[in-house]
PDB file of N, CA and C in Angstrom:
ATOM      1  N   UNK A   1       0.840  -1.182   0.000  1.00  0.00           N
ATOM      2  CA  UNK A   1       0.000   0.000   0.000  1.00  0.00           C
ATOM      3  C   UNK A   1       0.885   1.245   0.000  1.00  0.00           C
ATOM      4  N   UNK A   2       0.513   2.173  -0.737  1.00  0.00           N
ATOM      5  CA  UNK A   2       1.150   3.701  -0.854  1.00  0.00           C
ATOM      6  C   UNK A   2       1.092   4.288   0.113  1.00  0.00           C
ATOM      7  N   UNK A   3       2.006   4.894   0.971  1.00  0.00           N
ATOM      8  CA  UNK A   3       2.047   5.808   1.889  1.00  0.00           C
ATOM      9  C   UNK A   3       1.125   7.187   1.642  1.00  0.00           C
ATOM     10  N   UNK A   4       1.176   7.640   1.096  1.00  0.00           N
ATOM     11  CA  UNK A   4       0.478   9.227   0.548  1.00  0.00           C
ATOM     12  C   UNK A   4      -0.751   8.712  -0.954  1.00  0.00           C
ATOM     13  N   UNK A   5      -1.772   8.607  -0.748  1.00  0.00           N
ATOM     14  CA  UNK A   5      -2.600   8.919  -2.147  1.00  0.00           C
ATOM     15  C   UNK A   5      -1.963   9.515  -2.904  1.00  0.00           C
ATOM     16  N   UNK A   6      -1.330  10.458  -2.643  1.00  0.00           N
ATOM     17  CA  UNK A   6      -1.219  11.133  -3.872  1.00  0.00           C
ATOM     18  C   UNK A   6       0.082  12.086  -3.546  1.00  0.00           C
ATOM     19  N   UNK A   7       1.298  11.596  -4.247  1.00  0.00           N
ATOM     20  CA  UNK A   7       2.563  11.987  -3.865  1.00  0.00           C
ATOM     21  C   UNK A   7       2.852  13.343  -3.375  1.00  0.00           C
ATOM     22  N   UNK A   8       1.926  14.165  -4.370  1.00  0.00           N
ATOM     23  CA  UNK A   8       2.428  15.550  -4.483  1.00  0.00           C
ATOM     24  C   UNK A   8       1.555  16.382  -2.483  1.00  0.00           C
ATOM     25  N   UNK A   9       0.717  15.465  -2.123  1.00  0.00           N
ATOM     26  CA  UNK A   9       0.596  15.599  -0.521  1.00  0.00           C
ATOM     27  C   UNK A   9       1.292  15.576  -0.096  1.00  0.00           C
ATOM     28  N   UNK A  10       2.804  15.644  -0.125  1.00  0.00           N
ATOM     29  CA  UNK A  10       4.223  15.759   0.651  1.00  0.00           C
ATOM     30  C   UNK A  10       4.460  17.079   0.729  1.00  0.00           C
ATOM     31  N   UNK A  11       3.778  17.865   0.267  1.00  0.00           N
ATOM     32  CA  UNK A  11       4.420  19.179   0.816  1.00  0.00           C
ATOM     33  C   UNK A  11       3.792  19.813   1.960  1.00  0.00           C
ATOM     34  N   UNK A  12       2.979  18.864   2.503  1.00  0.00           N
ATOM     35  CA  UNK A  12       2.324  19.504   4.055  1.00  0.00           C
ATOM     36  C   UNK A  12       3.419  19.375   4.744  1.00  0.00           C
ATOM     37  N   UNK A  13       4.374  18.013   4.454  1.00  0.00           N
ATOM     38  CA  UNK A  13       5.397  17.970   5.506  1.00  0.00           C
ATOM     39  C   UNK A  13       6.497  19.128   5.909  1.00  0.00           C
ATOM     40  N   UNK A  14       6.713  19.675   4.307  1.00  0.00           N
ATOM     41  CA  UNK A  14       7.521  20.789   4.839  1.00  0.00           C
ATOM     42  C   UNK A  14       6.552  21.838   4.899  1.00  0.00           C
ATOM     43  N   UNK A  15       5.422  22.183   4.830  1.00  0.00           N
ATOM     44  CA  UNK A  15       4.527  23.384   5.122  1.00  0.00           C
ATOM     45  C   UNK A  15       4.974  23.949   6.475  1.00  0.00           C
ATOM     46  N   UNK A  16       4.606  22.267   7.164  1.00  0.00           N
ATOM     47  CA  UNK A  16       4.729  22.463   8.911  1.00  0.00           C
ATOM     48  C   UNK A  16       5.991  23.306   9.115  1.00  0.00           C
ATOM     49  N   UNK A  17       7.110  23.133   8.719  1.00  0.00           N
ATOM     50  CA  UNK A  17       8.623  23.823   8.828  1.00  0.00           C
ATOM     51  C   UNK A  17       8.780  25.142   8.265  1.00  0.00           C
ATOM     52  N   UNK A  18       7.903  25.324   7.269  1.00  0.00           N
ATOM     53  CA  UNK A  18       7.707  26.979   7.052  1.00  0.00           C
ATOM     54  C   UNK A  18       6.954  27.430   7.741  1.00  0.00           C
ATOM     55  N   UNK A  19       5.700  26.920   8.162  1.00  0.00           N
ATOM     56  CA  UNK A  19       5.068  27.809   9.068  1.00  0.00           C
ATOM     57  C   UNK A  19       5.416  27.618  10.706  1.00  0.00           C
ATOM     58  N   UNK A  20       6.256  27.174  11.002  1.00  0.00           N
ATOM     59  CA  UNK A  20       7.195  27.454  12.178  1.00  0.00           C
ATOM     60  C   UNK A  20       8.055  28.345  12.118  1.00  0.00           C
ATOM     61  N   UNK A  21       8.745  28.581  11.042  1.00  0.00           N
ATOM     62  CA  UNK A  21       9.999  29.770  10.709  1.00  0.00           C
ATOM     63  C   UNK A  21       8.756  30.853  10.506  1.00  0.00           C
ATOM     64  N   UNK A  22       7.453  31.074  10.197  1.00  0.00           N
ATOM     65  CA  UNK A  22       6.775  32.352  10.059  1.00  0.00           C
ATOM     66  C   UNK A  22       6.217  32.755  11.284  1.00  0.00           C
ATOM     67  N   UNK A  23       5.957  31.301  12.123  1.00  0.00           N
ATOM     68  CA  UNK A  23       5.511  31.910  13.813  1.00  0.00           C
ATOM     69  C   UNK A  23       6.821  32.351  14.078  1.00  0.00           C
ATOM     70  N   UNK A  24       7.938  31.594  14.088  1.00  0.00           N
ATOM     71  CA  UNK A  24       9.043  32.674  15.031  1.00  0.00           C
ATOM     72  C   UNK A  24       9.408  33.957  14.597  1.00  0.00           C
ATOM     73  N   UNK A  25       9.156  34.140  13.146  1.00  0.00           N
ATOM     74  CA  UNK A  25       9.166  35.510  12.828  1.00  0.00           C
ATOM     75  C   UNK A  25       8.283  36.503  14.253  1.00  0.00           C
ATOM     76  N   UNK A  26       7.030  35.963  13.775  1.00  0.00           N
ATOM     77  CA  UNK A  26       6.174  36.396  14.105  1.00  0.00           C
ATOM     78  C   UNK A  26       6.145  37.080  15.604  1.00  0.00           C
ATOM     79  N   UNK A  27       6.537  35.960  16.399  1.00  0.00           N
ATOM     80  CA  UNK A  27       6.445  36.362  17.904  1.00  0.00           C
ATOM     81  C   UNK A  27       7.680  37.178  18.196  1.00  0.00           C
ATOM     82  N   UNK A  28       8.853  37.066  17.385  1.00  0.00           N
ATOM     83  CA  UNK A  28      10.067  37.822  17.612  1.00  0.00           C
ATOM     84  C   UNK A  28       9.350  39.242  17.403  1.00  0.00           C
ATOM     85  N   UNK A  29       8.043  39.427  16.381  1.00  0.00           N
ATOM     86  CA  UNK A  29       8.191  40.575  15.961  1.00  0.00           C
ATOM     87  C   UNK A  29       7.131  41.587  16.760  1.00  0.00           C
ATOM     88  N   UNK A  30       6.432  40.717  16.990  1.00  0.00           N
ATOM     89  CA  UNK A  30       5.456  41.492  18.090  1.00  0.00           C
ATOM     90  C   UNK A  30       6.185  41.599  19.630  1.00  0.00           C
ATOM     91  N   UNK A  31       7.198  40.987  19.793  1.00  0.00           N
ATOM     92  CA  UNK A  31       7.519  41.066  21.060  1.00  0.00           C
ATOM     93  C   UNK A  31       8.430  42.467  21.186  1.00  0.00           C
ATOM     94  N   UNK A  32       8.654  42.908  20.256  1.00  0.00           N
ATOM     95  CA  UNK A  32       9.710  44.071  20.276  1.00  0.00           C
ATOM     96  C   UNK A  32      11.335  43.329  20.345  1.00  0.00           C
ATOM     97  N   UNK A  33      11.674  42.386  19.648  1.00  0.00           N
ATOM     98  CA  UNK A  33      12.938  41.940  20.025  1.00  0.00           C
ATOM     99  C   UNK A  33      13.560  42.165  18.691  1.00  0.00           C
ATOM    100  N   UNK A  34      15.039  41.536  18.787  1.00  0.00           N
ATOM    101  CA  UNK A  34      15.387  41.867  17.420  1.00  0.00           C
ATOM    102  C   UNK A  34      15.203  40.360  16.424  1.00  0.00           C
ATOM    103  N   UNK A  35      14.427  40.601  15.586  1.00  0.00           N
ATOM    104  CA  UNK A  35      13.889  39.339  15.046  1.00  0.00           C
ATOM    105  C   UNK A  35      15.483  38.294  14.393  1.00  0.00           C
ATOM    106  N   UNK A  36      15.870  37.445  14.837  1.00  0.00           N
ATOM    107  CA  UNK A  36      16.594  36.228  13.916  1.00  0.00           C
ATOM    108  C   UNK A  36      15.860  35.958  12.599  1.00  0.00           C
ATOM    109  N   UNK A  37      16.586  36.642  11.610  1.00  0.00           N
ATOM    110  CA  UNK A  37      16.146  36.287  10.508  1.00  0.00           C
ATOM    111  C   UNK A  37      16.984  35.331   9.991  1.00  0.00           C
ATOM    112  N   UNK A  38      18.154  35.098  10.375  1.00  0.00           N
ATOM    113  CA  UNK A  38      18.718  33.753   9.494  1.00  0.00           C
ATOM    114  C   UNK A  38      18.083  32.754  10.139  1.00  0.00           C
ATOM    115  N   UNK A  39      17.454  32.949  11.423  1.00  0.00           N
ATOM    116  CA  UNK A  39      16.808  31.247  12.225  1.00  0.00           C
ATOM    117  C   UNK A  39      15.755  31.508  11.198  1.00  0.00           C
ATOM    118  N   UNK A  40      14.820  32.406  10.693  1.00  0.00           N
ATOM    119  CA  UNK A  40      13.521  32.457   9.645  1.00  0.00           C
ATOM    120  C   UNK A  40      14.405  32.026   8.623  1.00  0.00           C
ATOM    121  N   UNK A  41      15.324  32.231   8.249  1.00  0.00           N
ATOM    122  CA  UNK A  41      15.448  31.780   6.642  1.00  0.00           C
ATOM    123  C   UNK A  41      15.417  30.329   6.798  1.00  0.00           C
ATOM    124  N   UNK A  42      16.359  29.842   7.530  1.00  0.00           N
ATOM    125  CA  UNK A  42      16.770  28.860   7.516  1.00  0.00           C
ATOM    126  C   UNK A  42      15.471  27.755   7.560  1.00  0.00           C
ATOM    127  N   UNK A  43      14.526  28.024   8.290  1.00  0.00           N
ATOM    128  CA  UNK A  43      13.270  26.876   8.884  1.00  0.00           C
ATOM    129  C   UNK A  43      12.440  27.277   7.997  1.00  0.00           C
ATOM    130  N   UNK A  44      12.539  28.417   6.886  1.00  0.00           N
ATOM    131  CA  UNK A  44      11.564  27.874   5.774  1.00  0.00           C
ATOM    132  C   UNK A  44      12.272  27.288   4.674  1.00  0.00           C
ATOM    133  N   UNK A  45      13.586  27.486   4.625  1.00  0.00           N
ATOM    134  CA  UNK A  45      14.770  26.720   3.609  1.00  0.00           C
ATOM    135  C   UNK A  45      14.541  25.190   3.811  1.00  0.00           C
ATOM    136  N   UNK A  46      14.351  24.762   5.140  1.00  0.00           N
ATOM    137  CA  UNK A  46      14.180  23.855   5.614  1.00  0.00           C
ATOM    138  C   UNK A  46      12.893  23.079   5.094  1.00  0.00           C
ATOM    139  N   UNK A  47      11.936  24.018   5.255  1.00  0.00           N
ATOM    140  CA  UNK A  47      10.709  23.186   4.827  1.00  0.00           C
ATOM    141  C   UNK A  47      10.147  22.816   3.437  1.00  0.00           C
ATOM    142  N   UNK A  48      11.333  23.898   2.706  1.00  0.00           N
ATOM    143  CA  UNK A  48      11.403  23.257   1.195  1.00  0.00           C
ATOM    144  C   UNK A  48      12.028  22.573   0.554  1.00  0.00           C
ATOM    145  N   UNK A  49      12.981  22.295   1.481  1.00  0.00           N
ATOM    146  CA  UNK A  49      13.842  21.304   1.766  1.00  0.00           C
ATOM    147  C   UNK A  49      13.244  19.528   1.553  1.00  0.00           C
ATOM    148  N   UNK A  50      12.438  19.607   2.643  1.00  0.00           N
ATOM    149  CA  UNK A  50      11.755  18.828   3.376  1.00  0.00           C
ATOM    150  C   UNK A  50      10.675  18.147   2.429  1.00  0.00           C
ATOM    151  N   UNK A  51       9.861  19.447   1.523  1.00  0.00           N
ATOM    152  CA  UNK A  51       9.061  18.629   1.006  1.00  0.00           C
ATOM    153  C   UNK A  51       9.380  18.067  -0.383  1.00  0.00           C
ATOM    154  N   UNK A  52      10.473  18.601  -0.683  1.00  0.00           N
ATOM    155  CA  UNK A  52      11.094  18.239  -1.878  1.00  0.00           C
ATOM    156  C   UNK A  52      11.694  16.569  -1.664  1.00  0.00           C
ATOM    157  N   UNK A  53      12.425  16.481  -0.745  1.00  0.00           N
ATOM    158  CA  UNK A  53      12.972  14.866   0.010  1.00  0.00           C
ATOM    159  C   UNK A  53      11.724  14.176   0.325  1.00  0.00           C
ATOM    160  N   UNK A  54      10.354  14.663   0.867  1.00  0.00           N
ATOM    161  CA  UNK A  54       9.443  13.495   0.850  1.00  0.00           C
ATOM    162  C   UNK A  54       8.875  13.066  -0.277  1.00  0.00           C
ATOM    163  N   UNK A  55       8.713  13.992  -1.294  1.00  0.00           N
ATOM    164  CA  UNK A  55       8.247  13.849  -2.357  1.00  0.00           C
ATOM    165  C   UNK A  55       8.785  12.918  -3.374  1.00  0.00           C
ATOM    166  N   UNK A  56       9.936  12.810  -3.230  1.00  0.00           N
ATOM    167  CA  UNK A  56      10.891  12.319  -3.703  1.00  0.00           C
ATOM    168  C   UNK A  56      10.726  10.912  -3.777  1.00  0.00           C
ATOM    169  N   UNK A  57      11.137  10.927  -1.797  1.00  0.00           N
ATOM    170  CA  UNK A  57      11.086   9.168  -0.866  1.00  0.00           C
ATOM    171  C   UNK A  57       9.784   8.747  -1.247  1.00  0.00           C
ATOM    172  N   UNK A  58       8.484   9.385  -1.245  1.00  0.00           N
ATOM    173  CA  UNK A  58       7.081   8.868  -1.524  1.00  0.00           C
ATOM    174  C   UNK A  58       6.920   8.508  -2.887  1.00  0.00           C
ATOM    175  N   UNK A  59       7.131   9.417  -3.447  1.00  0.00           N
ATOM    176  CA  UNK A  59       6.828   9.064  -5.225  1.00  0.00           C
ATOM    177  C   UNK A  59       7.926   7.803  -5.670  1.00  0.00           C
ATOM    178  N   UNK A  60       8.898   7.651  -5.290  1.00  0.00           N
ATOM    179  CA  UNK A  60       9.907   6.467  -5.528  1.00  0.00           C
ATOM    180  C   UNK A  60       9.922   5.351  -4.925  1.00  0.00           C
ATOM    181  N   UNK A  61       8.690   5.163  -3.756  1.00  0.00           N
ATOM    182  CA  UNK A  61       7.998   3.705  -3.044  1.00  0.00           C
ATOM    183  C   UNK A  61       7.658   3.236  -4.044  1.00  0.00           C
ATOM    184  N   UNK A  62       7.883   1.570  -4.073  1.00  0.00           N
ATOM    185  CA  UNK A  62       6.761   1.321  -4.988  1.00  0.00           C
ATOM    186  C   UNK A  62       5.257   0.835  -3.859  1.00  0.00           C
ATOM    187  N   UNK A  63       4.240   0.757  -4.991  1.00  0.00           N
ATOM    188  CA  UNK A  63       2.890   0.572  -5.129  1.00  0.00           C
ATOM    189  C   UNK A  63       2.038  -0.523  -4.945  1.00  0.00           C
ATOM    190  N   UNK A  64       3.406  -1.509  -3.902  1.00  0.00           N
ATOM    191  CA  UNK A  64       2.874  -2.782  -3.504  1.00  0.00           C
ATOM    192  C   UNK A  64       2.375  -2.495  -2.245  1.00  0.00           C
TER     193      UNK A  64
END
């Protein structure tokens, strides 16, 4: 059995990792601090990262 219906559903996995790098934006920025933007680059670099490698690992299972 296929892990994912439908391969191209691998990019929720890295969604989750960009929208973690946009909350820490986020709370850095309402808090008055000085926002880490390379920790933001990096955790949405990450999550495209991410869904590109599941997409990959999923679509290249086979279909037994």
């Amino acid at each position: 059995m296929h892990p994912l219906r439908h391969p191209r559903n691998a990019i929720f996995v890295g969604l989750m990792f960009s929208l973690i790098g946009v909350v820490y934006w986020f709370v850095q920025y309402r808090a008055d601090f000085h926002a880490d933007i390379a920790g933001v680059t990096l955790l949405l670099l990450l999550g495209v990262a991410v869904s590109i490698m599941a997409y990959v690992l999923i679509a290249g299972s086979p279909n037994d």
